[in-house]
Protein backbone atom coordinates (compact mmCIF):
# COMPACT_ATOMS: atom_id res chain seq x y z
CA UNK A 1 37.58 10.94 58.02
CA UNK A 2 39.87 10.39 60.78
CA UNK A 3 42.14 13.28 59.80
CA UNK A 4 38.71 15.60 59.30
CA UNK A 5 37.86 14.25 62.66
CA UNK A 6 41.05 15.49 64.29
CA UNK A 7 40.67 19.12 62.49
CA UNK A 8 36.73 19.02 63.89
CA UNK A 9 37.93 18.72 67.28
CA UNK A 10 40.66 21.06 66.93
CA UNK A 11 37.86 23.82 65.85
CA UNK A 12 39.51 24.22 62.18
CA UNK A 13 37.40 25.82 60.19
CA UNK A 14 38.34 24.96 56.62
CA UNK A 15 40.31 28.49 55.65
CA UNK A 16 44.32 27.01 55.75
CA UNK A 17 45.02 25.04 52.88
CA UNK A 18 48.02 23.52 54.69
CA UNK A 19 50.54 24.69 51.98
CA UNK A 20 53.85 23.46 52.19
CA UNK A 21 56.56 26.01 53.71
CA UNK A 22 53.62 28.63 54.95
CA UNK A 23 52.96 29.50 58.45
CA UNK A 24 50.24 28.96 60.45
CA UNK A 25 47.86 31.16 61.77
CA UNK A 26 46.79 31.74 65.41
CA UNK A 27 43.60 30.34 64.45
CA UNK A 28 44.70 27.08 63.27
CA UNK A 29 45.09 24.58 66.46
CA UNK A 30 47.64 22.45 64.31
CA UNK A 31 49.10 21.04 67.52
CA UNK A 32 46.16 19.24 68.64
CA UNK A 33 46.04 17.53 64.87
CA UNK A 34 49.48 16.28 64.77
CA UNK A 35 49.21 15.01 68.90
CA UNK A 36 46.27 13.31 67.18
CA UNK A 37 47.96 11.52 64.53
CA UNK A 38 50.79 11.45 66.45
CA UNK A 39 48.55 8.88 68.79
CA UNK A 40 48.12 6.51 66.38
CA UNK A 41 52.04 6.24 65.42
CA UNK A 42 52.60 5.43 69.08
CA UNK A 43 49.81 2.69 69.18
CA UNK A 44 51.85 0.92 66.49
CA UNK A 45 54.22 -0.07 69.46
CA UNK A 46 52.24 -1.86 71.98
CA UNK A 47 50.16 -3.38 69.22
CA UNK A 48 53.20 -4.99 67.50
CA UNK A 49 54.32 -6.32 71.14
CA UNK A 50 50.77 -7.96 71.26
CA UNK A 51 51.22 -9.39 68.13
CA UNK A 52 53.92 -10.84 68.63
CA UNK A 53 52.89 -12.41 71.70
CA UNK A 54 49.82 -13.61 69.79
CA UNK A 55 52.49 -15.07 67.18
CA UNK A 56 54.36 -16.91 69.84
CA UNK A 57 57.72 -15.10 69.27
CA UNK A 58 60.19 -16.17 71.82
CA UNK A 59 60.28 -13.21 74.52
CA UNK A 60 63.73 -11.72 72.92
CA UNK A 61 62.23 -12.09 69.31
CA UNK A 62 59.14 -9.72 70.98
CA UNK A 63 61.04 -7.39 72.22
CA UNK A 64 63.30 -7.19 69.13
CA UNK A 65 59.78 -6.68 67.65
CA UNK A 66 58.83 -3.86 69.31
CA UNK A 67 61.93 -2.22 69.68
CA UNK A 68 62.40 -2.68 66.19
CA UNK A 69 59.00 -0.67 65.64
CA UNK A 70 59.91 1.79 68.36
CA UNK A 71 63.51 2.91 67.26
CA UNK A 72 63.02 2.30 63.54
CA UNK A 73 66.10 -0.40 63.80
CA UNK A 74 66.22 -1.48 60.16
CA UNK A 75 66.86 -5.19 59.15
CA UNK A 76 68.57 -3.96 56.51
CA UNK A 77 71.44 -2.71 58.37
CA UNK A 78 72.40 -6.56 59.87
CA UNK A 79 74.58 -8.76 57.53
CA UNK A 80 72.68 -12.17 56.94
CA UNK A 81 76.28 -13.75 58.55
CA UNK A 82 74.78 -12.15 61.73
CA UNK A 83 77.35 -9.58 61.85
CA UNK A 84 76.56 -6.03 62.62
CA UNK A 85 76.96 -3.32 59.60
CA UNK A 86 78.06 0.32 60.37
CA UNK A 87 77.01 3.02 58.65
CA UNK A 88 79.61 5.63 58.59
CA UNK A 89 81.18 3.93 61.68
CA UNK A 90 78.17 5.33 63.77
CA UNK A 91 76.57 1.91 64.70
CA UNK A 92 73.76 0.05 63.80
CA UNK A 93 71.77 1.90 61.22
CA UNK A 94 68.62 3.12 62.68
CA UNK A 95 66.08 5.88 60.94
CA UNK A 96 63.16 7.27 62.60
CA UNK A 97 60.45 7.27 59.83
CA UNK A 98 57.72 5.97 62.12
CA UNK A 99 58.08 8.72 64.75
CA UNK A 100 58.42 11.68 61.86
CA UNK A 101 55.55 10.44 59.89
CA UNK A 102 53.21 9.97 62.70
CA UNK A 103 53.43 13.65 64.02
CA UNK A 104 52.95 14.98 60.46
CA UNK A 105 48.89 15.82 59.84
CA UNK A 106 48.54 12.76 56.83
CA UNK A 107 46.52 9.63 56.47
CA UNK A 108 50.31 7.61 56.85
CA UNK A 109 50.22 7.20 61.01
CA UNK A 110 46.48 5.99 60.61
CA UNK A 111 47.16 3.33 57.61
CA UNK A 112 50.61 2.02 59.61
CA UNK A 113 48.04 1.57 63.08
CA UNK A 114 45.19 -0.04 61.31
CA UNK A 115 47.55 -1.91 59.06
CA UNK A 116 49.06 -3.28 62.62
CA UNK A 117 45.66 -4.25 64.22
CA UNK A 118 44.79 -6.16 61.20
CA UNK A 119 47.50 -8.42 61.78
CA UNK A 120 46.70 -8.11 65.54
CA UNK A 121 43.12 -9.60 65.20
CA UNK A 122 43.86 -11.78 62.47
CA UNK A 123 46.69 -13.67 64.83
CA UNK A 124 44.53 -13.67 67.50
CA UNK A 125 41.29 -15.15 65.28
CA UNK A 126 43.99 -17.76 63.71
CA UNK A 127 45.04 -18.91 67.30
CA UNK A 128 41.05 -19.57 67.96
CA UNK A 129 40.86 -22.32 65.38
CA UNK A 130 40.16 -24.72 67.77
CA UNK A 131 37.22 -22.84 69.10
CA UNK A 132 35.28 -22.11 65.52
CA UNK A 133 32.12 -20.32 65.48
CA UNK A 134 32.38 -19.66 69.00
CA UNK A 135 31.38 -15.76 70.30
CA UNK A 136 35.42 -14.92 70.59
CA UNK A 137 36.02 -16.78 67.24
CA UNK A 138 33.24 -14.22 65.84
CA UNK A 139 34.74 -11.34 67.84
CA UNK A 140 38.07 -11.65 66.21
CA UNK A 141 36.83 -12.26 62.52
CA UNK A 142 34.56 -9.20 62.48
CA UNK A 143 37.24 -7.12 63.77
CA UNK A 144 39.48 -8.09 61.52
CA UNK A 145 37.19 -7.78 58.71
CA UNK A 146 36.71 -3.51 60.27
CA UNK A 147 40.61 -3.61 60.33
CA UNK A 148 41.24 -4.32 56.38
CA UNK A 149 38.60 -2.05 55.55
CA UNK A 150 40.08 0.78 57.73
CA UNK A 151 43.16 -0.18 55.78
CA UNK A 152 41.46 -0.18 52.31
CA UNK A 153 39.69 3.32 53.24
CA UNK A 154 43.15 4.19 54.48
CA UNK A 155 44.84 3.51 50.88
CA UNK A 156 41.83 4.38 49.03
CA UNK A 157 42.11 8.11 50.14
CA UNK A 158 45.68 8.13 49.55
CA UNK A 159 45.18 6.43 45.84
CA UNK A 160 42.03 8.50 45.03
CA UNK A 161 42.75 11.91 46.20
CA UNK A 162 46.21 13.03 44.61
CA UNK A 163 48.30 15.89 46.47
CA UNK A 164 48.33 19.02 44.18
């Protein structure tokens, strides 16, 4: 709904298909939809610094966090001695999946964001457990509870509605 949102505001009209390796036309502000979903990719970074605050990471595990999210550093590409793996001498491996996906005009950038303030709001509702039933306590669990189902409505357009 998100993505039909974006196109509404955008003033597409329904007529592109959005078929792979075509052009555009004039008509179609395609632009404006990727910025869009682009927006939500970049959320993805301040949210996982504020979950990791709301964690309790050490401030160099936080930022590891969200750089980690921001450049795409994989863990993958660190030895479990602690010492750093090259790939083809260039460095630590990094990829840039989250930035690439994001500005494409797909349901991916959305899922990844609500995906992130699920765990958000569910750290923050955990750390109220000593204030139960109180109006944040209540706050936090209902959002949460929106979060995983923007999640599941998320995955259940992806599952549902194949790509022809």
């Amino acid at each position: 709904m998100l993505v039909g949102l974006s196109g509404y505001m955008a003033g597409y009209d329904g007529s592109f298909e959005f078929e792979s390796g075509e052009q555009y036309p004039e008509e179609v502000n395609y632009t404006f939809m990727r910025i869009f979903n682009a927006a939500f990719g970049a959320l993805c970074v301040p949210l996982a610094y504020y979950t990791s605050k709301q964690l309790k990471f050490s401030k160099p595990a936080t930022w590891l966090v969200t750089l980690m999210v921001l450049c795409g550093i994989s863990p993958l590409s660190y030895g479990l001695s602690g010492v750093e793996l090259t790939y083809e001498g260039l460095g630590p491996h990094t990829e840039n999946s989250y930035a690439t996906i994001s500005r494409f005009i797909l349901l991916d950038s959305m899922l990844l964001f609500f995906t992130f303030t699920t765990m958000l709001c569910f750290s923050k509702f955990h750390n109220l457990q000593n204030k139960s039933f109180s109006a944040e306590w209540w706050t936090w669990i209902v959002l949460t509870g929106l979060s995983i189902g923007c999640v599941a409505r998320c995955v259940d357009s992806l599952e549902f509605h194949p790509r022809v």
